[in-house]
C-alpha atoms as a PDB file:
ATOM      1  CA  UNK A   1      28.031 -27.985 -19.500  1.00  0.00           C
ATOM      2  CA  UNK A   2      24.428 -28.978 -20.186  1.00  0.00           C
ATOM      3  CA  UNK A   3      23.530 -29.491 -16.547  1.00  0.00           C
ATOM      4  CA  UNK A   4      25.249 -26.004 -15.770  1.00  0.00           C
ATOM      5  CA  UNK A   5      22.750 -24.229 -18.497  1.00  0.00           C
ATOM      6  CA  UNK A   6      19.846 -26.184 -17.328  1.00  0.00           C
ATOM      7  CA  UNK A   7      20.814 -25.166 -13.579  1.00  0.00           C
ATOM      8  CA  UNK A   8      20.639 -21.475 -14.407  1.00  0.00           C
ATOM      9  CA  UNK A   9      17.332 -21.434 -15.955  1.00  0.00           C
ATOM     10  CA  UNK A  10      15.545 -23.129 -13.718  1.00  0.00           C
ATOM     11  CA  UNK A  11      16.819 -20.493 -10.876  1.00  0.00           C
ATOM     12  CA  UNK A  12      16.087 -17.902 -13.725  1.00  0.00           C
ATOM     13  CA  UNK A  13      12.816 -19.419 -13.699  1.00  0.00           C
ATOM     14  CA  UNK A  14      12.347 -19.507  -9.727  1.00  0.00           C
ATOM     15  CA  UNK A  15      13.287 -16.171  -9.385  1.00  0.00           C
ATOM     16  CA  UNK A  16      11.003 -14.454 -11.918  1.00  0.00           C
ATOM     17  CA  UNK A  17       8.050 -16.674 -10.613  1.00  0.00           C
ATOM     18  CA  UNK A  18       9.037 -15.252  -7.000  1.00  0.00           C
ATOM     19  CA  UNK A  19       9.686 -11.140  -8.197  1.00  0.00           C
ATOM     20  CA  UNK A  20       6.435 -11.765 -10.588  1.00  0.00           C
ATOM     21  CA  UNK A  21       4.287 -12.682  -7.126  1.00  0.00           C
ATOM     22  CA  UNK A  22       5.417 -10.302  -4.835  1.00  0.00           C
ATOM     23  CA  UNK A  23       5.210  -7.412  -7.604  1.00  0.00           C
ATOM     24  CA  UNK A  24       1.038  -8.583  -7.304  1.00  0.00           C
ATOM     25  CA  UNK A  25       0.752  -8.138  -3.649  1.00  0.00           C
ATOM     26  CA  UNK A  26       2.650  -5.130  -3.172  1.00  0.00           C
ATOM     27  CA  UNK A  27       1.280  -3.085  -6.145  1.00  0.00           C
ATOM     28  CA  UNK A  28      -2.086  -3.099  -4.658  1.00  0.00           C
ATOM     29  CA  UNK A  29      -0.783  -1.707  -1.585  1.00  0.00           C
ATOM     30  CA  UNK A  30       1.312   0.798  -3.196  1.00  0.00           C
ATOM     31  CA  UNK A  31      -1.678   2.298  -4.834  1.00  0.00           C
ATOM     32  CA  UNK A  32      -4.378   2.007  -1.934  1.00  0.00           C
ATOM     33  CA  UNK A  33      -1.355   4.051  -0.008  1.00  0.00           C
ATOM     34  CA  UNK A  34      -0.845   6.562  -2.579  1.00  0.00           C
ATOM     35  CA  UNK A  35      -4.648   7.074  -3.448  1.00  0.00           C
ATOM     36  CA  UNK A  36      -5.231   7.157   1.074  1.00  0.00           C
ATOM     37  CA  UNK A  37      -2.449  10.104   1.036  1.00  0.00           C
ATOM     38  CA  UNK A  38      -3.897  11.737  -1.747  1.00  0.00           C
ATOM     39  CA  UNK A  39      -7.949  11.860   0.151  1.00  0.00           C
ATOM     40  CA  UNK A  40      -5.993  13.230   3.369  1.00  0.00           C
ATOM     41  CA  UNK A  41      -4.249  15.519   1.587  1.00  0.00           C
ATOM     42  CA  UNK A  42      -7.084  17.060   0.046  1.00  0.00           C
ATOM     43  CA  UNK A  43      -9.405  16.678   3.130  1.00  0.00           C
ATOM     44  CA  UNK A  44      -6.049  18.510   4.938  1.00  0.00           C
ATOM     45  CA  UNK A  45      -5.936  21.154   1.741  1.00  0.00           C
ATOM     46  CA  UNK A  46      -9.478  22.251   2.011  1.00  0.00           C
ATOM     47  CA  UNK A  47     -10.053  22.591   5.662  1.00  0.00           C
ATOM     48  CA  UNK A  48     -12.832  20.182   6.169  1.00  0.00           C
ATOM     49  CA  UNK A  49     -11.507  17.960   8.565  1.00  0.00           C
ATOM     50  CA  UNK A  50      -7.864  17.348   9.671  1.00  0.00           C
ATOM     51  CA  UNK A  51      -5.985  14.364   9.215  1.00  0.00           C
ATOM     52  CA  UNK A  52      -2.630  13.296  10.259  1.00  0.00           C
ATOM     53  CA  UNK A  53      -0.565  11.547   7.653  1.00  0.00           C
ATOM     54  CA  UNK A  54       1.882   9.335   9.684  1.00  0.00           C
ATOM     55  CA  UNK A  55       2.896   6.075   9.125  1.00  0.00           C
ATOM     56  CA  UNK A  56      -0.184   4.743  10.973  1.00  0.00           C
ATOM     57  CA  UNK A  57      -3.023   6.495   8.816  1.00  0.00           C
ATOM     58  CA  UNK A  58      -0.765   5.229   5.301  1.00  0.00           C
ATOM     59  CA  UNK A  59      -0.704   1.536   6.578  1.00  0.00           C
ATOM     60  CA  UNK A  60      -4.385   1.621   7.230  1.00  0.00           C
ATOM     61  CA  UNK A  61      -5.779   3.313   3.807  1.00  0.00           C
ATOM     62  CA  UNK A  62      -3.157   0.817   2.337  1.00  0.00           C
ATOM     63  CA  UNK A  63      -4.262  -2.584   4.343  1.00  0.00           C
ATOM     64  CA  UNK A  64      -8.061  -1.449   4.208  1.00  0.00           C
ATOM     65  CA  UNK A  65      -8.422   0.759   0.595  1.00  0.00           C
ATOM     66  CA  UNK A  66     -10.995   3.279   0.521  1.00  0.00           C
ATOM     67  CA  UNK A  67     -12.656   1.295   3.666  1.00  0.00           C
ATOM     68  CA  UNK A  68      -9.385   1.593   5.958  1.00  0.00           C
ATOM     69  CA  UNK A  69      -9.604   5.531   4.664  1.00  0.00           C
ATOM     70  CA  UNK A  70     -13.600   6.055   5.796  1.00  0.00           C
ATOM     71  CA  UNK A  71     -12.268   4.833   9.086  1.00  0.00           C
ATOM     72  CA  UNK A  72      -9.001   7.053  10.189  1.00  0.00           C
ATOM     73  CA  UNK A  73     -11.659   9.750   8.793  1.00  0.00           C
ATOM     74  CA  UNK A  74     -14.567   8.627  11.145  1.00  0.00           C
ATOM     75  CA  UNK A  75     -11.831   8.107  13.925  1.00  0.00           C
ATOM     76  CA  UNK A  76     -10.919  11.807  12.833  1.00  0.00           C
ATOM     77  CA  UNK A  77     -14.048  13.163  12.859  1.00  0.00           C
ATOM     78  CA  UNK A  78     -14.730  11.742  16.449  1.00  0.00           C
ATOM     79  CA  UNK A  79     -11.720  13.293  17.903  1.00  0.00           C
ATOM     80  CA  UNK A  80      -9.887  10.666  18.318  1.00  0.00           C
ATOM     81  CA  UNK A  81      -6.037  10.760  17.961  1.00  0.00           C
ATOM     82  CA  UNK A  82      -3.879   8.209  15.699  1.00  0.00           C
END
């Protein structure tokens, strides 16, 4: 019975050491996505330059923060398509 309870904590254990880690490096990305949608929105809502929000623009502005967002709107700005 011992070795049953001591079994199930240490996978209790391994498994909130695994969700805690993950939960650290996605977060980040969550929020660099959610604060890149939010510039293109509001570079899209007042007309100064317009920027597709796809899949491609999110995963850069999440991967590169406010860096990977001064790039898709340089890219943008040059005419280029994404």
């Amino acid at each position: 019975m011992a070795w049953g309870l001591l079994l199930a904590l240490f996978i209790s254990i391994i498994v909130f050491h695994t969700f805690f880690h993950l939960t650290r490096k996605i977060v980040p990305l969550l929020m660099h996505a959610i604060l890149g949608v939010a510039v293109f929105a509001a570079f899209n809502y007042t007309g100064v330059l317009h920027v597709p929000i796809n899949w491609l623009t999110i995963l850069i502005s999440s991967l590169g923060g406010l860096l990977g967002v001064a790039a898709v709107v340089a890219i943008a700005a040059l005419g280029i398509p994404l």
